[in-house]
PDB file of N, CA and C in Angstrom:
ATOM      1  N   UNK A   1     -14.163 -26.064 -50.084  1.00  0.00           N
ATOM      2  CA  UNK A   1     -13.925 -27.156 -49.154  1.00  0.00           C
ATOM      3  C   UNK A   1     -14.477 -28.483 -49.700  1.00  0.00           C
ATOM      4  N   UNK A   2     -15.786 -28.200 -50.598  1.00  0.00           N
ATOM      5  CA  UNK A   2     -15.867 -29.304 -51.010  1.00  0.00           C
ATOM      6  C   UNK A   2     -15.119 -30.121 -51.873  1.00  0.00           C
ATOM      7  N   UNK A   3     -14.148 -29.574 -52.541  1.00  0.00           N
ATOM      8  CA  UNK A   3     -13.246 -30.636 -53.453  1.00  0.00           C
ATOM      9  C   UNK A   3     -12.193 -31.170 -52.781  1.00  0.00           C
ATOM     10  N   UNK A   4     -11.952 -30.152 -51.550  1.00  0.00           N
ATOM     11  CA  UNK A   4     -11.094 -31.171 -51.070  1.00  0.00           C
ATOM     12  C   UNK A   4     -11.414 -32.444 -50.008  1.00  0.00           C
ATOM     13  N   UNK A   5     -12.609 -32.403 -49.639  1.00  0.00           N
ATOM     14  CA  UNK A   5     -13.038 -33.121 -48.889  1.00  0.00           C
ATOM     15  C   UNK A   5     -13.165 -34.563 -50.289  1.00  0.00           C
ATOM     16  N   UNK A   6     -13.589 -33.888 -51.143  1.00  0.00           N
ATOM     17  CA  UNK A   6     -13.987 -35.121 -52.533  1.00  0.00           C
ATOM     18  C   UNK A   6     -12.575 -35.749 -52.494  1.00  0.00           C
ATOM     19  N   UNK A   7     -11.619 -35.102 -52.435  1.00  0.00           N
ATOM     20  CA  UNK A   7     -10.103 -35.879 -53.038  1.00  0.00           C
ATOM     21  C   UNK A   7      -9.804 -36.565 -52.069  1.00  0.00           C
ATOM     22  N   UNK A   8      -9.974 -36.353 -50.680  1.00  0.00           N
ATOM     23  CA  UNK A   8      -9.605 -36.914 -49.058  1.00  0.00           C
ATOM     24  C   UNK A   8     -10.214 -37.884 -49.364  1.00  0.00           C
ATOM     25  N   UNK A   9     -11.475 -37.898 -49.411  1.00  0.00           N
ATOM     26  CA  UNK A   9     -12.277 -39.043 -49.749  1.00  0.00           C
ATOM     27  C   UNK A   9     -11.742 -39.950 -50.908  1.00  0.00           C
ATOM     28  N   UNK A  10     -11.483 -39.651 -51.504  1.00  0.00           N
ATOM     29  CA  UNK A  10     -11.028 -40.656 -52.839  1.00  0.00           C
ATOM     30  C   UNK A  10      -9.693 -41.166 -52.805  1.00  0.00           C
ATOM     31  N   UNK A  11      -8.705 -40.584 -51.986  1.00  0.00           N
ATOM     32  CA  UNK A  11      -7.512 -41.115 -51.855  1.00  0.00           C
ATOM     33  C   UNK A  11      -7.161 -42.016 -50.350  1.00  0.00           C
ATOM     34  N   UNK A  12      -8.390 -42.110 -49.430  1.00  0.00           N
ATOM     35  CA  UNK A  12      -8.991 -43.182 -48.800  1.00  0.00           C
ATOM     36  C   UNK A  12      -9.231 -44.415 -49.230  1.00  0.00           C
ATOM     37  N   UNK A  13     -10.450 -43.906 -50.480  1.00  0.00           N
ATOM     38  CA  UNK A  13     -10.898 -45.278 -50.602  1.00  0.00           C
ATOM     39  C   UNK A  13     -10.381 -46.005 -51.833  1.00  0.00           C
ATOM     40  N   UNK A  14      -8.712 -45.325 -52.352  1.00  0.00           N
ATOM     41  CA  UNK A  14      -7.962 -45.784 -53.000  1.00  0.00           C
ATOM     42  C   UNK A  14      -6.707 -46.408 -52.203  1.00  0.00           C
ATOM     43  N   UNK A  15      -6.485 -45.993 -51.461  1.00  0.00           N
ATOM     44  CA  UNK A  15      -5.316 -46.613 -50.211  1.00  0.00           C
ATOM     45  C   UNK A  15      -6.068 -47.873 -49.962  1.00  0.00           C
ATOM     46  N   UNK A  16      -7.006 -47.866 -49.453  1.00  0.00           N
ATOM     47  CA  UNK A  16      -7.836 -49.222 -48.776  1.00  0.00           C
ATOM     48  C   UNK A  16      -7.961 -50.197 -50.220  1.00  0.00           C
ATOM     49  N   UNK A  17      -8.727 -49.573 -51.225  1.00  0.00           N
ATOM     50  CA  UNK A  17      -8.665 -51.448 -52.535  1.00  0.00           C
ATOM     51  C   UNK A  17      -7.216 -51.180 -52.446  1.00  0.00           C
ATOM     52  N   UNK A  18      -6.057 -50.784 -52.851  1.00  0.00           N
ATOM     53  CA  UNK A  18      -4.663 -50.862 -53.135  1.00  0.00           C
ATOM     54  C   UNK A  18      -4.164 -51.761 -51.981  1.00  0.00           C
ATOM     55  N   UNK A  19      -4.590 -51.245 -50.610  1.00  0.00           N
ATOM     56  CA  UNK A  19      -3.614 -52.164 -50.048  1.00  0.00           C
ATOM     57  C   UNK A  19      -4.701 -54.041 -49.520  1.00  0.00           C
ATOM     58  N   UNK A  20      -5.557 -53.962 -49.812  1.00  0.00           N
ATOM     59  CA  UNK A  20      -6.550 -54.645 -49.949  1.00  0.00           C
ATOM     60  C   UNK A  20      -6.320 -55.947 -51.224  1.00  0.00           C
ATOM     61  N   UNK A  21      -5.727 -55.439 -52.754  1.00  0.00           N
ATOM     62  CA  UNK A  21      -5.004 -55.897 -53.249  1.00  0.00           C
ATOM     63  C   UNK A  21      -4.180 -56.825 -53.651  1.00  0.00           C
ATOM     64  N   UNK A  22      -3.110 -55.896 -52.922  1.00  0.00           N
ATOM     65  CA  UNK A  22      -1.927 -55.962 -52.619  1.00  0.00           C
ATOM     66  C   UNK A  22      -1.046 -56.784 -51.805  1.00  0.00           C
ATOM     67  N   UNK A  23      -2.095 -57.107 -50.523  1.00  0.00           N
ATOM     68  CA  UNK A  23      -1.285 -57.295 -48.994  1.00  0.00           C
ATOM     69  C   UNK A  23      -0.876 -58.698 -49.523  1.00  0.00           C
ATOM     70  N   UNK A  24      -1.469 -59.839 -50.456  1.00  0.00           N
ATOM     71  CA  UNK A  24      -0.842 -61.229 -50.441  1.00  0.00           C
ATOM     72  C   UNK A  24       0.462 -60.863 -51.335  1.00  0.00           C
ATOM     73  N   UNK A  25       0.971 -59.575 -52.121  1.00  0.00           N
ATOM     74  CA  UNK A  25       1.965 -59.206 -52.738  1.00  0.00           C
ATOM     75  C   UNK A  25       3.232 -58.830 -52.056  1.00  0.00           C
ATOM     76  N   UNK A  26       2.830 -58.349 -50.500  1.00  0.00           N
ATOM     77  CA  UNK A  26       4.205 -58.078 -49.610  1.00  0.00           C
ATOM     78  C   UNK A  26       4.014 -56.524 -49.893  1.00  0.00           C
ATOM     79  N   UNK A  27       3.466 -56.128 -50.425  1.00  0.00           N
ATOM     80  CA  UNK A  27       3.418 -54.296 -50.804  1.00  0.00           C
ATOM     81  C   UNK A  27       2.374 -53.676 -49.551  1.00  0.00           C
ATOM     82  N   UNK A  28       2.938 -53.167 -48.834  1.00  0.00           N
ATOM     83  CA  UNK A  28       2.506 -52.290 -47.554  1.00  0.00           C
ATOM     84  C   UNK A  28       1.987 -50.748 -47.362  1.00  0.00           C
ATOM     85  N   UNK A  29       0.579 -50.806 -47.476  1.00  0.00           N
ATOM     86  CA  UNK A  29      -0.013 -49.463 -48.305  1.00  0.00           C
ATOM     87  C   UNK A  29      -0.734 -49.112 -46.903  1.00  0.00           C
ATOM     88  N   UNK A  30      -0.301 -47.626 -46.576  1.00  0.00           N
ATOM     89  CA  UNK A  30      -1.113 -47.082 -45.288  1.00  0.00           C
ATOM     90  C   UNK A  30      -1.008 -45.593 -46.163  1.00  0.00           C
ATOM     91  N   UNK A  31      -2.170 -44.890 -45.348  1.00  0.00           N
ATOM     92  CA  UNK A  31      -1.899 -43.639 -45.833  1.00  0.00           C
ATOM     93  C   UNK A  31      -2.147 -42.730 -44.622  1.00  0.00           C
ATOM     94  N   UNK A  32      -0.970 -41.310 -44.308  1.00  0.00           N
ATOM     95  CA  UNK A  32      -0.747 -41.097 -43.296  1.00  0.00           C
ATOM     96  C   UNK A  32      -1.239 -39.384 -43.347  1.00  0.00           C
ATOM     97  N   UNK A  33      -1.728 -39.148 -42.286  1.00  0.00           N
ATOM     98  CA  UNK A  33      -2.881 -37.722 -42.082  1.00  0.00           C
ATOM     99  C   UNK A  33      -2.090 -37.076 -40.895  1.00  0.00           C
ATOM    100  N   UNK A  34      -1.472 -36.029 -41.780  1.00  0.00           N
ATOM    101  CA  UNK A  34      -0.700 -35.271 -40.662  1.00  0.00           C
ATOM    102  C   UNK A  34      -1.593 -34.069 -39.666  1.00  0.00           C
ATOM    103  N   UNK A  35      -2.600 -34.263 -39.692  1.00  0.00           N
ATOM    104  CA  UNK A  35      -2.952 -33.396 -39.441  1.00  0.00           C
ATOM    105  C   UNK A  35      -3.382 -32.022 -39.381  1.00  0.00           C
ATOM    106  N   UNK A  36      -3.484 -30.969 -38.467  1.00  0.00           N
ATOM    107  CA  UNK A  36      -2.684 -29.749 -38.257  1.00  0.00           C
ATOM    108  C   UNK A  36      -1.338 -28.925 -38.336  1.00  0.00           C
ATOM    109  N   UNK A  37      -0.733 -29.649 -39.342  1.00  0.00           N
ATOM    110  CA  UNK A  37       0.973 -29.458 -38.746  1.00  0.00           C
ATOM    111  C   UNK A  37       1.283 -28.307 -39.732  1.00  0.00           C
ATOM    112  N   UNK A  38       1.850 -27.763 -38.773  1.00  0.00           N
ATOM    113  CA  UNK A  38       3.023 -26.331 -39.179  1.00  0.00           C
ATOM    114  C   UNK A  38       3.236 -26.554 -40.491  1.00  0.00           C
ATOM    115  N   UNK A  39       3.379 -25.679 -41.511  1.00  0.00           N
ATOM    116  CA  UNK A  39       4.417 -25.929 -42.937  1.00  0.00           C
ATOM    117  C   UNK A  39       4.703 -24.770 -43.500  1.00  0.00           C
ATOM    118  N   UNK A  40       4.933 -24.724 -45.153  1.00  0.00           N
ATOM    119  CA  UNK A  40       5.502 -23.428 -45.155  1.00  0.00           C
ATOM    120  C   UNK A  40       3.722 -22.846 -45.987  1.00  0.00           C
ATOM    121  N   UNK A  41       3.128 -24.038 -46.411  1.00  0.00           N
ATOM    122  CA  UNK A  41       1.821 -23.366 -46.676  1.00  0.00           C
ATOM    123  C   UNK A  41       0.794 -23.579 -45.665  1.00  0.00           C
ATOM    124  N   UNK A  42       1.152 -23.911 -44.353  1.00  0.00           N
ATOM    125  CA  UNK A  42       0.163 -23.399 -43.278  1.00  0.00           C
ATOM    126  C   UNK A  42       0.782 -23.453 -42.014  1.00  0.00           C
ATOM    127  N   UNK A  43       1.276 -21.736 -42.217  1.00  0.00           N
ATOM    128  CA  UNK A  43       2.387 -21.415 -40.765  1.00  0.00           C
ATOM    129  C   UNK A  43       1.649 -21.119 -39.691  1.00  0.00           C
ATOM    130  N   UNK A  44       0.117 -21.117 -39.436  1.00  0.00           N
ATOM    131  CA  UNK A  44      -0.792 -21.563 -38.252  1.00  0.00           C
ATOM    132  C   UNK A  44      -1.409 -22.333 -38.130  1.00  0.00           C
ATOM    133  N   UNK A  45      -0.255 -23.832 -38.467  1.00  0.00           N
ATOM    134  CA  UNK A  45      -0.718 -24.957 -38.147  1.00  0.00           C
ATOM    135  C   UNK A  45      -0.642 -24.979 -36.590  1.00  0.00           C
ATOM    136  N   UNK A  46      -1.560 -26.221 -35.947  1.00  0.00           N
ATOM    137  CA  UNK A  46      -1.046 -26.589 -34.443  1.00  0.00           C
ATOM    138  C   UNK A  46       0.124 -27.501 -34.128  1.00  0.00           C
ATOM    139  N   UNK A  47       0.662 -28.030 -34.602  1.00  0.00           N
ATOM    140  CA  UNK A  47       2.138 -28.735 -34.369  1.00  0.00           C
ATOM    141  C   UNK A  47       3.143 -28.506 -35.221  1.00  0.00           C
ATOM    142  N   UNK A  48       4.055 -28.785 -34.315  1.00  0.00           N
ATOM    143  CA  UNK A  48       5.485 -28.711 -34.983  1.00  0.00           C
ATOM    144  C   UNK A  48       5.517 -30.243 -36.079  1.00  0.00           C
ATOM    145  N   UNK A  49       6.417 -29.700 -37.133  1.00  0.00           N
ATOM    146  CA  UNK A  49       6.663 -31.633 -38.009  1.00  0.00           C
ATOM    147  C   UNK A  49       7.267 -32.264 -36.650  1.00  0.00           C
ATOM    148  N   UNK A  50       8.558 -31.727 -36.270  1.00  0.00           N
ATOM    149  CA  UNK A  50       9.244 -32.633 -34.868  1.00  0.00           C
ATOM    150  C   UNK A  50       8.426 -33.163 -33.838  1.00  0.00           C
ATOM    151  N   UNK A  51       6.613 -32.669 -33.678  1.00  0.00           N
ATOM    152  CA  UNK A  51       5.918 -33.656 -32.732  1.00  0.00           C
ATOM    153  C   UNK A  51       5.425 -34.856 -33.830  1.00  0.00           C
ATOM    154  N   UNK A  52       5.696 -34.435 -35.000  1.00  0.00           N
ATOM    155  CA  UNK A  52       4.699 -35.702 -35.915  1.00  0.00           C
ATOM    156  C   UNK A  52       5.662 -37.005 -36.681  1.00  0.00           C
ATOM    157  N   UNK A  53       6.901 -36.968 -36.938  1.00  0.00           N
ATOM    158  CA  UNK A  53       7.793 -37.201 -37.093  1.00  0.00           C
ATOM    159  C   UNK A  53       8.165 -38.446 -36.758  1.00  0.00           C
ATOM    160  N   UNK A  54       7.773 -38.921 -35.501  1.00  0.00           N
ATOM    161  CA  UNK A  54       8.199 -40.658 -35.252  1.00  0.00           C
ATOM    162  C   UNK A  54       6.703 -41.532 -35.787  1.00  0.00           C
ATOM    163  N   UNK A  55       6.024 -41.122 -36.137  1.00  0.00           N
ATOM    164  CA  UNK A  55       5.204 -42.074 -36.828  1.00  0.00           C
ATOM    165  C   UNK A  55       5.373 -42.193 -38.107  1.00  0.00           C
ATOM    166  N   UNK A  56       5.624 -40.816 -38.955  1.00  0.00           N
ATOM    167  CA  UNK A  56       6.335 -41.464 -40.044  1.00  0.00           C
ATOM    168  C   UNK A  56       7.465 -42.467 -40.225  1.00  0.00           C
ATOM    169  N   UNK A  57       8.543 -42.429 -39.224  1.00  0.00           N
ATOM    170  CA  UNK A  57       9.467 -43.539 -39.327  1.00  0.00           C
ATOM    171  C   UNK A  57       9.132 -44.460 -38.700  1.00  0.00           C
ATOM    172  N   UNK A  58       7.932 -44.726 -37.965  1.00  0.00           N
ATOM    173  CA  UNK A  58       7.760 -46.546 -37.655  1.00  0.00           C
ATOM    174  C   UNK A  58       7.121 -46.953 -38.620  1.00  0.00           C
ATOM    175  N   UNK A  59       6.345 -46.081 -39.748  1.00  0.00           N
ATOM    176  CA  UNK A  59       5.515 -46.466 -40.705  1.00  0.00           C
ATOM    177  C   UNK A  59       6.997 -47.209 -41.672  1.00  0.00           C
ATOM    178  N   UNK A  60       7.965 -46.279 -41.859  1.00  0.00           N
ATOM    179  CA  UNK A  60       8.747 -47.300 -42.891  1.00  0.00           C
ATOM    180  C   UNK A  60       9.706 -48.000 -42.590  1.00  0.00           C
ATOM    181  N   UNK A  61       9.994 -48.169 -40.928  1.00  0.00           N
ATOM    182  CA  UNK A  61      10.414 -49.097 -40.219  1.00  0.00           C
ATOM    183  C   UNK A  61       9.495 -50.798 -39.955  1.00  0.00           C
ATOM    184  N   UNK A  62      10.527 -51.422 -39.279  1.00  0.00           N
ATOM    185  CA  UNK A  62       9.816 -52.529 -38.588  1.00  0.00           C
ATOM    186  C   UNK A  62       8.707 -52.256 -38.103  1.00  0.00           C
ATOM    187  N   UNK A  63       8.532 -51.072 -36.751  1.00  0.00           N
ATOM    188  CA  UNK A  63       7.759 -50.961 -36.185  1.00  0.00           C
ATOM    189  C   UNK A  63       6.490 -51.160 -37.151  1.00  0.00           C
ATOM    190  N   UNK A  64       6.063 -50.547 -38.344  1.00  0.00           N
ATOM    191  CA  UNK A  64       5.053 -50.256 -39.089  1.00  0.00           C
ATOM    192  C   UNK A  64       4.553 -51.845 -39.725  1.00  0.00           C
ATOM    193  N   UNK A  65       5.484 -52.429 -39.444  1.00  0.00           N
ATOM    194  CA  UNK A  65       5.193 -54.203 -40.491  1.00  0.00           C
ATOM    195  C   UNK A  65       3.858 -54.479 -40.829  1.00  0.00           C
ATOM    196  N   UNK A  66       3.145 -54.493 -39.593  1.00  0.00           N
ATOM    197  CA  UNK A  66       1.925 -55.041 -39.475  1.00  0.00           C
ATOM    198  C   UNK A  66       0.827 -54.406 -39.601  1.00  0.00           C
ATOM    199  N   UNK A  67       0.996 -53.151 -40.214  1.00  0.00           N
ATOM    200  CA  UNK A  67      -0.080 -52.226 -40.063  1.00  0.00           C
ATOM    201  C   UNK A  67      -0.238 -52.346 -41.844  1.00  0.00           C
ATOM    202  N   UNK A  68      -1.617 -52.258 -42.439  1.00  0.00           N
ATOM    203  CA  UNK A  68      -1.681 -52.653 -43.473  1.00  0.00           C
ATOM    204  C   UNK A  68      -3.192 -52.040 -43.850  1.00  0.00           C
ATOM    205  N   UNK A  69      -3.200 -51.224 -44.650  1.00  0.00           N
ATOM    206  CA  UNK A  69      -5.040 -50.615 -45.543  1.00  0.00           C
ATOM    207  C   UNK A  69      -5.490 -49.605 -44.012  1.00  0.00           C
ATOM    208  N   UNK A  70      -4.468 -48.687 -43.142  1.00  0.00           N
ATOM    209  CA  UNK A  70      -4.986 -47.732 -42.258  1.00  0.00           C
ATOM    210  C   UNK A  70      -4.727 -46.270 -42.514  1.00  0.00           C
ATOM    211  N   UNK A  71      -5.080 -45.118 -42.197  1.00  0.00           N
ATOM    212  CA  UNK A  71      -5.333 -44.189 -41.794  1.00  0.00           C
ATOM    213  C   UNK A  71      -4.633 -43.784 -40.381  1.00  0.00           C
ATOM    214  N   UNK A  72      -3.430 -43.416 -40.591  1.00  0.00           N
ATOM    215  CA  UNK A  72      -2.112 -43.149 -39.561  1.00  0.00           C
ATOM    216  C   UNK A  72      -2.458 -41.793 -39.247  1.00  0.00           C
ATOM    217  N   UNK A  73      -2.679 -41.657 -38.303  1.00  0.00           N
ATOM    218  CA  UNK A  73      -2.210 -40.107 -37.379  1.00  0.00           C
ATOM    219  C   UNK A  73      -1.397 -40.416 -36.174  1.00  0.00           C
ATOM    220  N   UNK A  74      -0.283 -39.130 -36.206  1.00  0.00           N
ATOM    221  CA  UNK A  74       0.338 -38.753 -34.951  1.00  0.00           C
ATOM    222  C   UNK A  74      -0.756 -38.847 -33.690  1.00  0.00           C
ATOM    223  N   UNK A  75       0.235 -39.503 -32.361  1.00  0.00           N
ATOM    224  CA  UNK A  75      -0.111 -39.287 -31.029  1.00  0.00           C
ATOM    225  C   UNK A  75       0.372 -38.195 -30.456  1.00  0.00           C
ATOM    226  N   UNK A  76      -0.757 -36.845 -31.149  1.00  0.00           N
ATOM    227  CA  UNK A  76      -0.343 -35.718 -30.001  1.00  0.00           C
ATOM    228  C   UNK A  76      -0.452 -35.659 -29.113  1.00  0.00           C
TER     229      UNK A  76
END
């Protein structure tokens, strides 16, 4: 558990300088934490992808414009 907690950690505080960066470039860097979710390598996840699913598309929609260097989770 500890390496992956090391990589979580490091691909945090690489999203944040990147979009930190970036943001006077127009380049829109969030990084998004699905959670618990179902897959085919963890079929006792707690959600379905179909509850997690509209936050990925406001992230690469309009909706997402303004969101910039965050840590996105679904509203279960």
């Amino acid at each position: 558990m500890g390496a992956y907690s090391a990589s979580k950690g490091a691909a945090e505080a690489l999203m944040k300088t990147v979009a930190a960066e970036e943001k006077d470039n127009g380049v829109q860097v969030n990084l998004f934490d699905p959670l618990n979710t179902k897959s085919e390598g963890n079929p006792e996840g707690q959600y379905e992808p179909s509850e997690i699913v509209g936050v990925i598309v406001d992230l690469v929609t309009a909706q997402g414009i303004e969101r910039q260097g965050e840590i996105v989770k679904p509203n279960v």
